[in-house]
N, C-alpha and C. Protein backbone atom coordinates (compact mmCIF):
# COMPACT_ATOMS: atom_id res chain seq x y z
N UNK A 1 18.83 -36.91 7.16
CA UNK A 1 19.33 -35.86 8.04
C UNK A 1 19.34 -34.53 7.27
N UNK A 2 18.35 -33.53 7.45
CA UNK A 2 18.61 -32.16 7.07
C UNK A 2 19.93 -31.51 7.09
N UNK A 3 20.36 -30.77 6.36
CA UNK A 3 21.34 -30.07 5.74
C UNK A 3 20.76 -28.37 6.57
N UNK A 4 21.91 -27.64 6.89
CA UNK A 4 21.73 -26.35 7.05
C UNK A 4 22.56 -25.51 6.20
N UNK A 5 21.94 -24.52 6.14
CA UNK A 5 22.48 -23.48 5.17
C UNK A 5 23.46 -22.64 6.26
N UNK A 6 24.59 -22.91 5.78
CA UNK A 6 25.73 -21.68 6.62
C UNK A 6 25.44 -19.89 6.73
N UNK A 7 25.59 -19.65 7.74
CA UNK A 7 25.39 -18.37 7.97
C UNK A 7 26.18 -17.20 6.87
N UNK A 8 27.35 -17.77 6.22
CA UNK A 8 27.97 -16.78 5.11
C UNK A 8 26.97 -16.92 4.05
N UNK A 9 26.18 -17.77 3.94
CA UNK A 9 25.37 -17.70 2.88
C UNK A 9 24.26 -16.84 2.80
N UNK A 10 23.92 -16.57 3.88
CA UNK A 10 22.34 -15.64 4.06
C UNK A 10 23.19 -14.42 4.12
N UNK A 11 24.34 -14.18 4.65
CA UNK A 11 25.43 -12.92 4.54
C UNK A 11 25.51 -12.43 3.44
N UNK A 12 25.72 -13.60 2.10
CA UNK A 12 26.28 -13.16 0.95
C UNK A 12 24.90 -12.55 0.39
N UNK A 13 23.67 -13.31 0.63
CA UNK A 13 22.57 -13.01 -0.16
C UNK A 13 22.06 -11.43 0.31
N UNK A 14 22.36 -11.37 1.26
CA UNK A 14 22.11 -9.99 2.01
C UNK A 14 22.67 -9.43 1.73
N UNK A 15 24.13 -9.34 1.67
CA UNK A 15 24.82 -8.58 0.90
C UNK A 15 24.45 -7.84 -0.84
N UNK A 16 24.09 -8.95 -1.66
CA UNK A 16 23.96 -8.92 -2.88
C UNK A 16 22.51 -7.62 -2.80
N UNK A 17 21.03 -8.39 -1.97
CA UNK A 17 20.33 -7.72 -2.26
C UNK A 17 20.54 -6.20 -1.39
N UNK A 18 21.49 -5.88 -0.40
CA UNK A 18 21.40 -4.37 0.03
C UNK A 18 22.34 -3.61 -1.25
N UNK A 19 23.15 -4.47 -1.80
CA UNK A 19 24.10 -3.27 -2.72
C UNK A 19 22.99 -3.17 -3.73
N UNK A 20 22.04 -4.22 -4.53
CA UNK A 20 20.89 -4.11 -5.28
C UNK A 20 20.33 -2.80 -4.75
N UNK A 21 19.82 -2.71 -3.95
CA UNK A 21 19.07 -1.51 -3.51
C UNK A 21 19.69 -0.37 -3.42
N UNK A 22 20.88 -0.20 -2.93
CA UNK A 22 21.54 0.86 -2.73
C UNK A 22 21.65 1.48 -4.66
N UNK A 23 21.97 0.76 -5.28
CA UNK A 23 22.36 1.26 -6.95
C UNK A 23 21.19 1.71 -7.22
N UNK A 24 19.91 0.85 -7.05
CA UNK A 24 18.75 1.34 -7.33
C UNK A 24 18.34 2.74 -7.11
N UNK A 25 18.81 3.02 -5.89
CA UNK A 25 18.25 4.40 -5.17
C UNK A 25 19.66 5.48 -6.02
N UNK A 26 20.87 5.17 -6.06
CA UNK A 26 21.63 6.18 -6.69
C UNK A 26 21.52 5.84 -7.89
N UNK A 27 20.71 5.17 -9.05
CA UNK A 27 20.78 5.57 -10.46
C UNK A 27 19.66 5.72 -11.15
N UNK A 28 18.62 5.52 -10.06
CA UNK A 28 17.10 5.49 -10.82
C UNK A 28 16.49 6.69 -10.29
N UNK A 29 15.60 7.16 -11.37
CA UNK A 29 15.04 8.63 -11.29
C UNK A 29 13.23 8.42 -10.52
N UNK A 30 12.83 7.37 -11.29
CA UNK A 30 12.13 7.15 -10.73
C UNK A 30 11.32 6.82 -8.98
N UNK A 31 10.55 7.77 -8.53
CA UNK A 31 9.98 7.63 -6.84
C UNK A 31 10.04 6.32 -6.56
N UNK A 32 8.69 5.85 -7.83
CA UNK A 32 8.35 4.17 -7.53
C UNK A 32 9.48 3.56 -7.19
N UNK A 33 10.38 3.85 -8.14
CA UNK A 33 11.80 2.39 -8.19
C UNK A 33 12.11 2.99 -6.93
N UNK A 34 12.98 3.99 -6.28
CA UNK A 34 13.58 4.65 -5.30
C UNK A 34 12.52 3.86 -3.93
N UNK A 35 11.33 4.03 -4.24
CA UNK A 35 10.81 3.26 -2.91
C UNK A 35 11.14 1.71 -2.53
N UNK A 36 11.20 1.52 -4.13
CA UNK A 36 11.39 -0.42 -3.75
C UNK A 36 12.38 -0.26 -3.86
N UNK A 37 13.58 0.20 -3.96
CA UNK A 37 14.59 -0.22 -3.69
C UNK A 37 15.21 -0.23 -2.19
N UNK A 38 14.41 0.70 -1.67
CA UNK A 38 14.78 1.13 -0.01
C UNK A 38 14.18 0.20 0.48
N UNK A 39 12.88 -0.43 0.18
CA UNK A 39 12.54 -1.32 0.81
C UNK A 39 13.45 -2.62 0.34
N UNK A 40 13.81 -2.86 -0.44
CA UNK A 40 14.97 -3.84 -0.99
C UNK A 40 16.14 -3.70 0.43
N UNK A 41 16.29 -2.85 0.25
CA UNK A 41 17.24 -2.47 1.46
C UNK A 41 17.20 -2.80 2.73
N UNK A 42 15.69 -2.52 3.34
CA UNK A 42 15.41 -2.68 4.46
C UNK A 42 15.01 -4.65 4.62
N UNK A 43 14.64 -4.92 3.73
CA UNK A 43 14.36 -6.66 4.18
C UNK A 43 15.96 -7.59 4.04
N UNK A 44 17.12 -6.65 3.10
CA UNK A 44 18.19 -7.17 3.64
C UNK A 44 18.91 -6.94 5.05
N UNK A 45 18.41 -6.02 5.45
CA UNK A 45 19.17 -5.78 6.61
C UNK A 45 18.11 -6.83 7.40
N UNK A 46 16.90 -6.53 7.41
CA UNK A 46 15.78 -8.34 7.67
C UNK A 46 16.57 -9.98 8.05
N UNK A 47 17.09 -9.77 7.09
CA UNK A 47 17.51 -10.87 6.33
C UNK A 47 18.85 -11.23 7.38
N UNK A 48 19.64 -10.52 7.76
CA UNK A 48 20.94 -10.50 8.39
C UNK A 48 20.41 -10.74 9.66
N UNK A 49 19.61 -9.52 10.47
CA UNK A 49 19.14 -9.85 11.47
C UNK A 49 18.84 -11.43 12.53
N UNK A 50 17.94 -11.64 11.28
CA UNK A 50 17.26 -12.96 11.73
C UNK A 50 18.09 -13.78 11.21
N UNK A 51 19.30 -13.93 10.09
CA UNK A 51 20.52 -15.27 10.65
C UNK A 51 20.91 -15.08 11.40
N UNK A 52 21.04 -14.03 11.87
CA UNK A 52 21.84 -13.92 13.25
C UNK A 52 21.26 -14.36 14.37
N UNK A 53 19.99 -13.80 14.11
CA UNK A 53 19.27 -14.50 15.50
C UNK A 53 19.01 -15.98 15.86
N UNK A 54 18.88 -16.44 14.29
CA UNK A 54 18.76 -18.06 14.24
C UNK A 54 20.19 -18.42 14.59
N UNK A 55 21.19 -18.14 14.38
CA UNK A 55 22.46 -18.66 14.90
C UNK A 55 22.95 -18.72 15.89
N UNK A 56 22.68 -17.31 16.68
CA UNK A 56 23.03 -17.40 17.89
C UNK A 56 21.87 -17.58 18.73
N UNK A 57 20.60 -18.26 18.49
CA UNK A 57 19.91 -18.88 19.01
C UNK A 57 19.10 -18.14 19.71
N UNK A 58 18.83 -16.75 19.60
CA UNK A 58 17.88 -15.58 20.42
C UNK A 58 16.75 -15.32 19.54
N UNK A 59 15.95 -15.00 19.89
CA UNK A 59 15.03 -14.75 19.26
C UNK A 59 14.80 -13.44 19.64
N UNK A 60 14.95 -12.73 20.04
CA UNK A 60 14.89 -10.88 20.00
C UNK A 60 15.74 -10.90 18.72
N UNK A 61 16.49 -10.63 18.12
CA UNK A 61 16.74 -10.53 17.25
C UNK A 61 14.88 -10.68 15.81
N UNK A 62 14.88 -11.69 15.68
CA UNK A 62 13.55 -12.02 14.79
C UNK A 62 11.91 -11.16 15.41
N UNK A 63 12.07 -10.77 16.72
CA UNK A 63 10.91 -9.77 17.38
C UNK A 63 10.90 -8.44 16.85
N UNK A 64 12.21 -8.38 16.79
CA UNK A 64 12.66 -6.63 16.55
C UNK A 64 12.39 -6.47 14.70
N UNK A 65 12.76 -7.39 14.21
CA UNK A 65 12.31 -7.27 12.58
C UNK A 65 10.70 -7.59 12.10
N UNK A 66 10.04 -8.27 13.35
CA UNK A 66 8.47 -7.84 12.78
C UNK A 66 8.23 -6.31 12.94
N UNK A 67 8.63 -5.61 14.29
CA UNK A 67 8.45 -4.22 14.49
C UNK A 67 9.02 -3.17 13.04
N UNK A 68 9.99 -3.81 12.44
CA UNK A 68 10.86 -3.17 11.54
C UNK A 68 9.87 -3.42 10.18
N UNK A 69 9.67 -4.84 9.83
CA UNK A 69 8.34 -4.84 8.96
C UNK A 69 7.36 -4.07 8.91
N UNK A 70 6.52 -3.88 10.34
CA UNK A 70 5.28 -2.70 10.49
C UNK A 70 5.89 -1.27 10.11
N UNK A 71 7.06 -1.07 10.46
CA UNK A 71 7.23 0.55 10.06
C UNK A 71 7.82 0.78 8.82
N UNK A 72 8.29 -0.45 7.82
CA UNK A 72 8.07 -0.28 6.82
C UNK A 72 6.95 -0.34 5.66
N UNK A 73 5.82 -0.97 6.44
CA UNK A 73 4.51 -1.05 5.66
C UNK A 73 3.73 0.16 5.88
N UNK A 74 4.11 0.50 7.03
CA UNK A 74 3.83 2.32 7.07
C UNK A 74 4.44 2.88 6.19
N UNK A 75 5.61 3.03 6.08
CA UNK A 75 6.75 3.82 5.38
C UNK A 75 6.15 3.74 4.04
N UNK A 76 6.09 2.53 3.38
CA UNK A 76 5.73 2.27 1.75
C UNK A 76 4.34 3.22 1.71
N UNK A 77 3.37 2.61 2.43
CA UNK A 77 2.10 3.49 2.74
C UNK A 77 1.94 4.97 2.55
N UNK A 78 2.69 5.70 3.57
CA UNK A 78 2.99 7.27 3.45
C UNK A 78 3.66 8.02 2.13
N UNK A 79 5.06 6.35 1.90
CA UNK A 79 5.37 7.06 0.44
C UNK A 79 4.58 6.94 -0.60
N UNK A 80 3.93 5.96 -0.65
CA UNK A 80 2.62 5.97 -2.14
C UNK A 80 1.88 6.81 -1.96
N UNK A 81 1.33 7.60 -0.83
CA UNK A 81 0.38 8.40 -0.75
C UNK A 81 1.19 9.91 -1.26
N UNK A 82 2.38 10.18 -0.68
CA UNK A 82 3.44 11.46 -1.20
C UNK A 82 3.28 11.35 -2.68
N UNK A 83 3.70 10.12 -3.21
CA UNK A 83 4.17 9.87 -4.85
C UNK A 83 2.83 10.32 -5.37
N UNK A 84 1.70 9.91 -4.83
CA UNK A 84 -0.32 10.43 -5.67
C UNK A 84 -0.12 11.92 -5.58
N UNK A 85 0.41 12.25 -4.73
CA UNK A 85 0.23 13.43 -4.39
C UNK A 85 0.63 14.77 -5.47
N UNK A 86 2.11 14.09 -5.25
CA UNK A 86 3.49 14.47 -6.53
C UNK A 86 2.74 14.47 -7.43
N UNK A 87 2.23 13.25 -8.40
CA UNK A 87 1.96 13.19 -9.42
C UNK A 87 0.71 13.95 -9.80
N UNK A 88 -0.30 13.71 -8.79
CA UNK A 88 -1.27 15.05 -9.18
C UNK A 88 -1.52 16.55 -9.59
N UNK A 89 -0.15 16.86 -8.71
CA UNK A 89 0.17 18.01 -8.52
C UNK A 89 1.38 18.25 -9.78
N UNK A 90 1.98 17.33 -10.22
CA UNK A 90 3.23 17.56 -11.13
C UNK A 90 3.16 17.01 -12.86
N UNK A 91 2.36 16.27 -12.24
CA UNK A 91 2.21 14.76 -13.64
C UNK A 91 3.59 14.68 -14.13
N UNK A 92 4.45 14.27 -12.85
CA UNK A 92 5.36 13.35 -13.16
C UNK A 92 5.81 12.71 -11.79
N UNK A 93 6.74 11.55 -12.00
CA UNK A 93 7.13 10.60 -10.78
C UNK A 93 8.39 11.00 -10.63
N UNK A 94 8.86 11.47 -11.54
CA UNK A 94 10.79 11.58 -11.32
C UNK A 94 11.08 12.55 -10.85
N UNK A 95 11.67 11.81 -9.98
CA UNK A 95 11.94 13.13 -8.64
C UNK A 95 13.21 14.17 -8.98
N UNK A 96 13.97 14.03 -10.30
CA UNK A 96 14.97 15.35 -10.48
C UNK A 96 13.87 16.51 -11.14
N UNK A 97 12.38 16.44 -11.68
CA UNK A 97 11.82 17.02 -12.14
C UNK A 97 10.74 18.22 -11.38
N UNK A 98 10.98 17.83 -9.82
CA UNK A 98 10.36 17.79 -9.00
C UNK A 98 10.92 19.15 -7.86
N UNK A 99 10.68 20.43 -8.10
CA UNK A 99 11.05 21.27 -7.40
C UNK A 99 10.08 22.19 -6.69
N UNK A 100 9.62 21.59 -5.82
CA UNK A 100 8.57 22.12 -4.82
C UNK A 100 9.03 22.30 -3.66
N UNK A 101 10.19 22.63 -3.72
CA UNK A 101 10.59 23.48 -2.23
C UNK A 101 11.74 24.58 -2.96
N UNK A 102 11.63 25.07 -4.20
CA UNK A 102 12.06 26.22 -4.51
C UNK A 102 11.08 27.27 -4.58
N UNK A 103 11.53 28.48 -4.73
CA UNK A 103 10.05 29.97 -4.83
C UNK A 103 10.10 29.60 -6.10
């Protein structure tokens, strides 16, 4: 007889990896890291979604996070192309170094 994993558990793990991401984005200087960490971010909130949806037995819940997947594979997309951009233009990635919207 299969065993299920309790819903506080995919909570806690979700939990763990959105505060992961969140520190990431307030202590790292780095674009690169700052991108994966948001995306860190965004597959925990993933992650919550779809226990939820598996629990309470809907599946809109798990529809709405493929849509959320595609606009983050855009998102990563647009930001790697910004970060080539940055760096061409700056030859550097760290974004406190980075003042192109001052005169």
């Amino acid at each position: 007889m299969p065993t299920t994993i309790p819903l506080d558990w995919y909570l806690m793990l979700s939990a763990v990896l959105f505060v992961t991401g969140v520190i990431g984005v307030i202590t790292r200087r780095n674009a690169i890291i700052i991108f994966m960490s948001l995306e860190l971010m965004l597959n925990a909130v993933n992650l919550t979604m779809v226990s939820f949806s598996a629990y309470n037995g809907n599946i809109g819940g798990q529809m709405f996070v493929f849509f959320i997947m595609a606009v983050a594979a855009a998102e990563a997309a647009v930001g790697l192309a910004i970060v080539l951009a940055l760096f061409r233009n700056k030859q550097t990635v760290y974004v406190d170094e980075v003042n192109l919207m001052k005169w």
